[in-house]
PDB file of N, CA and C in Angstrom:
ATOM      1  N   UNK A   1      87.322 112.944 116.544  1.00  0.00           N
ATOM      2  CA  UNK A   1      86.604 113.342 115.358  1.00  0.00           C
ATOM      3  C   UNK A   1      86.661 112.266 114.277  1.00  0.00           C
ATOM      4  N   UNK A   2      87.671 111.568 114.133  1.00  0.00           N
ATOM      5  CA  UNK A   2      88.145 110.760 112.876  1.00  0.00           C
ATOM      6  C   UNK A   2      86.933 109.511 113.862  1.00  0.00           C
ATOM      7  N   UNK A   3      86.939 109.072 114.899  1.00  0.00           N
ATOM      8  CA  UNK A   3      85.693 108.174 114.900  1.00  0.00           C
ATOM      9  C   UNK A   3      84.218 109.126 114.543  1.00  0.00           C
ATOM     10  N   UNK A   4      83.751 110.197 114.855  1.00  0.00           N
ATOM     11  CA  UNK A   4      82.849 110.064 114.286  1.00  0.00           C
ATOM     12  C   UNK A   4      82.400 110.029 112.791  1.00  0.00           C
ATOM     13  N   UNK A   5      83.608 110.170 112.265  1.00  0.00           N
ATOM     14  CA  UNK A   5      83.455 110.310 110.613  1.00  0.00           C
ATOM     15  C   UNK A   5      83.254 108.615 109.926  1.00  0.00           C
ATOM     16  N   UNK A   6      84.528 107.661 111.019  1.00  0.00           N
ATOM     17  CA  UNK A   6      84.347 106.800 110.458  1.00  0.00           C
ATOM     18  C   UNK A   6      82.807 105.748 110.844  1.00  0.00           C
ATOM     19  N   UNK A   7      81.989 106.191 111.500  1.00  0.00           N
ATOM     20  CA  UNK A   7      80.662 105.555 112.547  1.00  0.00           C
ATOM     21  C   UNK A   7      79.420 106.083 111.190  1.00  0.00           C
ATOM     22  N   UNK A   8      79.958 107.454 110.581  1.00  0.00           N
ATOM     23  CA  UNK A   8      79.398 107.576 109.384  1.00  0.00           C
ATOM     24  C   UNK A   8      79.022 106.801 108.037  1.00  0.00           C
ATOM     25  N   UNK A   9      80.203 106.565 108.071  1.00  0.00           N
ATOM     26  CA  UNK A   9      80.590 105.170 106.689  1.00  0.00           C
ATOM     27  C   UNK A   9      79.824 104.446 106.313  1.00  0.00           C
ATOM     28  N   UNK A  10      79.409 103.465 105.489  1.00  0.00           N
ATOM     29  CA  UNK A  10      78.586 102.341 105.008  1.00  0.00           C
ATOM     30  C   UNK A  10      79.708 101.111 105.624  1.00  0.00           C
ATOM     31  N   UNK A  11      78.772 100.289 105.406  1.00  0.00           N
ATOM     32  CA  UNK A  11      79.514  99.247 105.892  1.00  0.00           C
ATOM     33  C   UNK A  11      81.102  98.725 105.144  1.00  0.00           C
ATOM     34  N   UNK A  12      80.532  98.771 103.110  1.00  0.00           N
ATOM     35  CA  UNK A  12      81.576  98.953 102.790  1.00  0.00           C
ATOM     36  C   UNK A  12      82.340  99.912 103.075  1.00  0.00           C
ATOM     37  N   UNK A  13      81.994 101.092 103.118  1.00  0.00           N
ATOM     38  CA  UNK A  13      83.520 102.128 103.408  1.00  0.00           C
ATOM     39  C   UNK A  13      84.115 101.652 104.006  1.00  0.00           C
ATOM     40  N   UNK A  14      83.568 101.705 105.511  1.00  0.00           N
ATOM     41  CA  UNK A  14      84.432 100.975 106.853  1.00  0.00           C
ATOM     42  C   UNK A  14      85.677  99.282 106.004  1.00  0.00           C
ATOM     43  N   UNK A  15      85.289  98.883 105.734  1.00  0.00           N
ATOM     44  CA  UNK A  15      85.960  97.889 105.249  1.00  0.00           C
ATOM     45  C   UNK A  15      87.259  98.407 104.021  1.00  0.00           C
ATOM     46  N   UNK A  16      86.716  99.058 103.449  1.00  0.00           N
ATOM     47  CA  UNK A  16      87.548  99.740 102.356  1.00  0.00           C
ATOM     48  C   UNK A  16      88.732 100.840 103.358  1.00  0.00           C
ATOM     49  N   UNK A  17      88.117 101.311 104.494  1.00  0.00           N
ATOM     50  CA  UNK A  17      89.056 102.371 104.840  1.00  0.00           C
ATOM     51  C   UNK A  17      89.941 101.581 105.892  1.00  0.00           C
ATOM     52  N   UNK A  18      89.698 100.643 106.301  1.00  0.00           N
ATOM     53  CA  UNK A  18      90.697  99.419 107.057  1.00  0.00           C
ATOM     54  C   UNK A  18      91.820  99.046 105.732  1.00  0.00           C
ATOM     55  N   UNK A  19      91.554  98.543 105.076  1.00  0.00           N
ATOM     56  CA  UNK A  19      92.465  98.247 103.863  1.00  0.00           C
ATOM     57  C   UNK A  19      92.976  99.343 103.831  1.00  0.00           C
ATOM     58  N   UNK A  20      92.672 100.236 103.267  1.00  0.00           N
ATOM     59  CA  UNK A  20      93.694 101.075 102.457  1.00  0.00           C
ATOM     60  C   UNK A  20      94.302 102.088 103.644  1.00  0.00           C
ATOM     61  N   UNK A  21      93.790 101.901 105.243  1.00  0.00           N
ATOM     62  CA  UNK A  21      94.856 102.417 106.093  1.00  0.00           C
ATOM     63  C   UNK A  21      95.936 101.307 106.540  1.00  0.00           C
ATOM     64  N   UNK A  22      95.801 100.132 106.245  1.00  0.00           N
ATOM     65  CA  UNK A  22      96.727  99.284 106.591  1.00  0.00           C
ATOM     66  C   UNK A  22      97.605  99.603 105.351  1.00  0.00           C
ATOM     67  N   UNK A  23      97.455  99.558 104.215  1.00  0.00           N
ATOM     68  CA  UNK A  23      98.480  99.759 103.000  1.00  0.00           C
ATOM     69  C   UNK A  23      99.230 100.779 102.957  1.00  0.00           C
ATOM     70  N   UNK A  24      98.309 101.923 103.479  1.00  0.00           N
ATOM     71  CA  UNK A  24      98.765 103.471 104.072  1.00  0.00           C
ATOM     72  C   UNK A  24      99.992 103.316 104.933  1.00  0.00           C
ATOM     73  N   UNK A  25      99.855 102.717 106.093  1.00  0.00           N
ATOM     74  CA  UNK A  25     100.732 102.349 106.865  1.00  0.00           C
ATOM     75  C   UNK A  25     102.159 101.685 106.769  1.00  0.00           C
ATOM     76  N   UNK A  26     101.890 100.782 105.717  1.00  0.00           N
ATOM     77  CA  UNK A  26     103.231 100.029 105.520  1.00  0.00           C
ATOM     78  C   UNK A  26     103.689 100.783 104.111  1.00  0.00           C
ATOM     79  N   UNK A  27     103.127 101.652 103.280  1.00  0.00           N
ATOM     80  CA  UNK A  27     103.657 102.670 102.261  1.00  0.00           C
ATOM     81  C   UNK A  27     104.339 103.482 103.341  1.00  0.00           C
ATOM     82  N   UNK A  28     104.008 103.905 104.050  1.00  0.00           N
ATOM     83  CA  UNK A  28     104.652 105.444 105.142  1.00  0.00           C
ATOM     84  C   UNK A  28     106.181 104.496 105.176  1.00  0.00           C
ATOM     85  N   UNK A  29     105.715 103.342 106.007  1.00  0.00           N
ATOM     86  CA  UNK A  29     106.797 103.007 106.845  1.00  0.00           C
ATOM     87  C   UNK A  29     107.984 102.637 106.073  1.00  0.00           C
ATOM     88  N   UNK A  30     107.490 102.097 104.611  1.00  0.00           N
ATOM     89  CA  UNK A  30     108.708 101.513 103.972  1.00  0.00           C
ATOM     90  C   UNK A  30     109.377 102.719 102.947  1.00  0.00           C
ATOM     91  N   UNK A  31     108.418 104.178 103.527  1.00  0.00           N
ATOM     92  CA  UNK A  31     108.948 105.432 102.487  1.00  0.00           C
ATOM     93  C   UNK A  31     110.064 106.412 103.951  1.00  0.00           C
ATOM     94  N   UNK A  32     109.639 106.410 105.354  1.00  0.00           N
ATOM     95  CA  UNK A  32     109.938 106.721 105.899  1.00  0.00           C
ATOM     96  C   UNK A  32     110.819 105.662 107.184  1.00  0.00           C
ATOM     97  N   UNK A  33     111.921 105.366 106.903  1.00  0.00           N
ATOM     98  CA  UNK A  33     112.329 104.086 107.780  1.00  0.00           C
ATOM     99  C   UNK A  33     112.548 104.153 109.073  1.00  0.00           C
ATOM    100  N   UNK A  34     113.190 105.736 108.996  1.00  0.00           N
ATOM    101  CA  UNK A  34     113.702 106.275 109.959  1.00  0.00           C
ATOM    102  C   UNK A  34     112.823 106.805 111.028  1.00  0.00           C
ATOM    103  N   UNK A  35     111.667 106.622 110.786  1.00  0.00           N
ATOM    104  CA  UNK A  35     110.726 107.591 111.547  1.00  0.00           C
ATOM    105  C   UNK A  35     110.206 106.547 112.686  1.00  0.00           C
ATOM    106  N   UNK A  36     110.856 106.959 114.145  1.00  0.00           N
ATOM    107  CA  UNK A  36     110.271 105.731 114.943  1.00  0.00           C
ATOM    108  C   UNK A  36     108.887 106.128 115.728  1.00  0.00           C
ATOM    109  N   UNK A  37     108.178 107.419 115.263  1.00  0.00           N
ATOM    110  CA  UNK A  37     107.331 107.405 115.979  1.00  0.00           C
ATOM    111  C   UNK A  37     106.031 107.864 115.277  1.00  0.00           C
ATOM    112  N   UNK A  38     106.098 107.213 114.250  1.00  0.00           N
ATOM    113  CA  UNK A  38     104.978 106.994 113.382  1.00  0.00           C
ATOM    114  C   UNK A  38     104.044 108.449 113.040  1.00  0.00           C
ATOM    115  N   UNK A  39     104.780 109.520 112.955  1.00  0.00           N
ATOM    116  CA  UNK A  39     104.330 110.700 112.505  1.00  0.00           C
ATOM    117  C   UNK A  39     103.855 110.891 111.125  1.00  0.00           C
ATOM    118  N   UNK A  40     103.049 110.141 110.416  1.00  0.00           N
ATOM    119  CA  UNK A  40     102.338 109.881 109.444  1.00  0.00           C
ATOM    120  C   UNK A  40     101.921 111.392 109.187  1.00  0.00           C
ATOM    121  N   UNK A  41     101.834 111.420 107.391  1.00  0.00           N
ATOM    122  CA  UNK A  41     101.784 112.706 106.937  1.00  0.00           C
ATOM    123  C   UNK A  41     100.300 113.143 106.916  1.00  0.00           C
ATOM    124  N   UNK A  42      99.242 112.352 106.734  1.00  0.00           N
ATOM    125  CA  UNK A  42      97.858 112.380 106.749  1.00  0.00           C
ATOM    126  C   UNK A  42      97.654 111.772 108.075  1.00  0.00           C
ATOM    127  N   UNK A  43      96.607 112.937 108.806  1.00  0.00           N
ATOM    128  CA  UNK A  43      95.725 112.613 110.002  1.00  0.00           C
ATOM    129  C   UNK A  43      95.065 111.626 109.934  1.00  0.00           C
ATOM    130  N   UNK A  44      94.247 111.250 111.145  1.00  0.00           N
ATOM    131  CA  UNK A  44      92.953 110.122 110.637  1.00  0.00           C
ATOM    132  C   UNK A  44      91.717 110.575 110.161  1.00  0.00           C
ATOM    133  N   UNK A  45      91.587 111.985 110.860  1.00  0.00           N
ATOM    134  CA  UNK A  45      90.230 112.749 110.253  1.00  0.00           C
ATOM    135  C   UNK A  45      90.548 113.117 109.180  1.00  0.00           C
ATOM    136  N   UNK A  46      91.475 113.715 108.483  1.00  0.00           N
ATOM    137  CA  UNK A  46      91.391 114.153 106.658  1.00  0.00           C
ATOM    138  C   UNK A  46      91.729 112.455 105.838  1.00  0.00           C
ATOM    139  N   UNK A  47      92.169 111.520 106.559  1.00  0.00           N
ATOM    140  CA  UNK A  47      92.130 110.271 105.699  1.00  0.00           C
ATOM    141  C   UNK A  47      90.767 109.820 105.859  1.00  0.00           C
ATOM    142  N   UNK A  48      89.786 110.014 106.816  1.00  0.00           N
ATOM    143  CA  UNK A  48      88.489 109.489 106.196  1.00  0.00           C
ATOM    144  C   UNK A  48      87.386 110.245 105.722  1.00  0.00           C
ATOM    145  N   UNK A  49      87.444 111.282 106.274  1.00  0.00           N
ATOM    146  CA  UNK A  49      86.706 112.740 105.880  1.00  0.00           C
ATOM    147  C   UNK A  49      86.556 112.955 104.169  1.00  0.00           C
ATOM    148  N   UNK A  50      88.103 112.841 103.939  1.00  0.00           N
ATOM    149  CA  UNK A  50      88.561 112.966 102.681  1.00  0.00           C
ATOM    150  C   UNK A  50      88.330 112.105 102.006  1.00  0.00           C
ATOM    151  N   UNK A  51      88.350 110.509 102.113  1.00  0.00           N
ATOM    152  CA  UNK A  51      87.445 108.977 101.793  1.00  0.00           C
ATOM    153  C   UNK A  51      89.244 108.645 101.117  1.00  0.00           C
ATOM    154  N   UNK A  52      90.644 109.537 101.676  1.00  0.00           N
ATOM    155  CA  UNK A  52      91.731 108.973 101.127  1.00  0.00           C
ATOM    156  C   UNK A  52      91.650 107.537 100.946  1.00  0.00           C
ATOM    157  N   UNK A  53      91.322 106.487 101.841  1.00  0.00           N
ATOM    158  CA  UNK A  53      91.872 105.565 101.597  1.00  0.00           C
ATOM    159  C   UNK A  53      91.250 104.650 100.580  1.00  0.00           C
ATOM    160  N   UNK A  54      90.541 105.445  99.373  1.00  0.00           N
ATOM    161  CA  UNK A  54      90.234 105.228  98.360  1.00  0.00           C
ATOM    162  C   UNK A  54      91.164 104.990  97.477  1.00  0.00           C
ATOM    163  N   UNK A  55      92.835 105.706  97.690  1.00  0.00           N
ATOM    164  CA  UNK A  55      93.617 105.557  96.991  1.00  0.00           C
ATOM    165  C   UNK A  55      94.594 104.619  97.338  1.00  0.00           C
ATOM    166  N   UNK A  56      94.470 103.744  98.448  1.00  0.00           N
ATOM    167  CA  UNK A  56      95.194 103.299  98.755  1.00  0.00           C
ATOM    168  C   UNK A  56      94.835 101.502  98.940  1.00  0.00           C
ATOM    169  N   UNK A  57      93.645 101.133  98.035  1.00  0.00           N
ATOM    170  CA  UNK A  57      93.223  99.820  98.097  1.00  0.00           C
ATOM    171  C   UNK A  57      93.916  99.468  97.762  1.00  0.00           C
ATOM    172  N   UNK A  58      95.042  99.496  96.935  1.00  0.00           N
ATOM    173  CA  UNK A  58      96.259  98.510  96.477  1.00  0.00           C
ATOM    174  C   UNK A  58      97.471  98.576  97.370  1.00  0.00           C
ATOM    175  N   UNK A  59      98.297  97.949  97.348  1.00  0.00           N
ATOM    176  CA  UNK A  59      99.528  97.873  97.915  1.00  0.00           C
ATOM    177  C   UNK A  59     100.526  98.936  96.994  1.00  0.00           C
ATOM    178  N   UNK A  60     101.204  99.933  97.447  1.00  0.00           N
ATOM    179  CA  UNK A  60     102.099 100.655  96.941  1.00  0.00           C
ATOM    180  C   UNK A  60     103.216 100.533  97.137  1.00  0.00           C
ATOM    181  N   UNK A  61     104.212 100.153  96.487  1.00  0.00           N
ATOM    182  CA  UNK A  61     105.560  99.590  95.966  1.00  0.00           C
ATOM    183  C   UNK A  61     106.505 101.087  96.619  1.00  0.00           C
ATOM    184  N   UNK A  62     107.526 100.852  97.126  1.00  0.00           N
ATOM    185  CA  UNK A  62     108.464 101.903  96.856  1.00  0.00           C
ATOM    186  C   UNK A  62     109.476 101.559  96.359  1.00  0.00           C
ATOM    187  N   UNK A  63     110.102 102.164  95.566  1.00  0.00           N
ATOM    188  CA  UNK A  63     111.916 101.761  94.772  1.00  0.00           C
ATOM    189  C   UNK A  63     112.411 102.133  96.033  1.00  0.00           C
ATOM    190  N   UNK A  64     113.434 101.473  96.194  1.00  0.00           N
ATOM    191  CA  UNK A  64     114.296 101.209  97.171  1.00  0.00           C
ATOM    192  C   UNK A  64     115.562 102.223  97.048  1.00  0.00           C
ATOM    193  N   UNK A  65     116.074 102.467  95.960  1.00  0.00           N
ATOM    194  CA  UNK A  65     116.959 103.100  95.128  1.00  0.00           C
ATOM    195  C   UNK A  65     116.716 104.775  95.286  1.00  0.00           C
ATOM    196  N   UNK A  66     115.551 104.729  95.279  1.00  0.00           N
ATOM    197  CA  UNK A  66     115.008 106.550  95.407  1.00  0.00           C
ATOM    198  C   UNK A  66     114.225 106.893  96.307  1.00  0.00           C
ATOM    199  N   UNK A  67     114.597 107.924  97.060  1.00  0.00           N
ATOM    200  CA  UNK A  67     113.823 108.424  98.417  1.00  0.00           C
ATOM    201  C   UNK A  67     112.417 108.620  97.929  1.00  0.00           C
ATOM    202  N   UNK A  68     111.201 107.844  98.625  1.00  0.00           N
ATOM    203  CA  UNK A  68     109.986 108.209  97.376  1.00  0.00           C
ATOM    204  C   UNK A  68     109.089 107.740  96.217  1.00  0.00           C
ATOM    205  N   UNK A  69     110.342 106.851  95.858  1.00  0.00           N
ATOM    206  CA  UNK A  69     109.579 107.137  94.231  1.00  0.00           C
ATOM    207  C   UNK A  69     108.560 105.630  94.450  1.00  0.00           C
ATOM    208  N   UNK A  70     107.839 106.276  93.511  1.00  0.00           N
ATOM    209  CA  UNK A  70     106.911 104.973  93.144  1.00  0.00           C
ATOM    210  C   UNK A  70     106.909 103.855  92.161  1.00  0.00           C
ATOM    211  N   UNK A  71     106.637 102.805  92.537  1.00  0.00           N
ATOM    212  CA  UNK A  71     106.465 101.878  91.148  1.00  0.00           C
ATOM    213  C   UNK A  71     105.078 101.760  90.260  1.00  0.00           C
TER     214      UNK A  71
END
């Protein structure tokens, strides 16, 4: 399903939703360390359905210090 949503897209989306699932990805990983099997909290169909990775064009920081938190 998450491909046909993303075959939907404009060309920018598609480009925009590569970015901000790669940023997605290394936010999870550096919030969740422990997790070796990449059980990510957002699907792929509600991350593009939803156009999430709108929020995620930037790189997101985690404090190191606090389970979570953001910079």
């Amino acid at each position: 399903m998450a491909l046909q949503v993303f075959i939907t897209l404009s060309y920018e989306q598609k480009e925009r939703s590569v970015i901000g699932a790669n940023n997605y990805v290394e936010y999870y990983k550096s919030k969740n360390p422990g997790d070796n099997e990449a059980k990510f909290s957002i699907n792929a169909y509600e991350f593009l359905s939803n156009m999430m990775f709108e929020e995620y064009q930037q790189k997101v920081k985690v404090k190191k210090e606090t389970l979570g938190g953001l910079i």
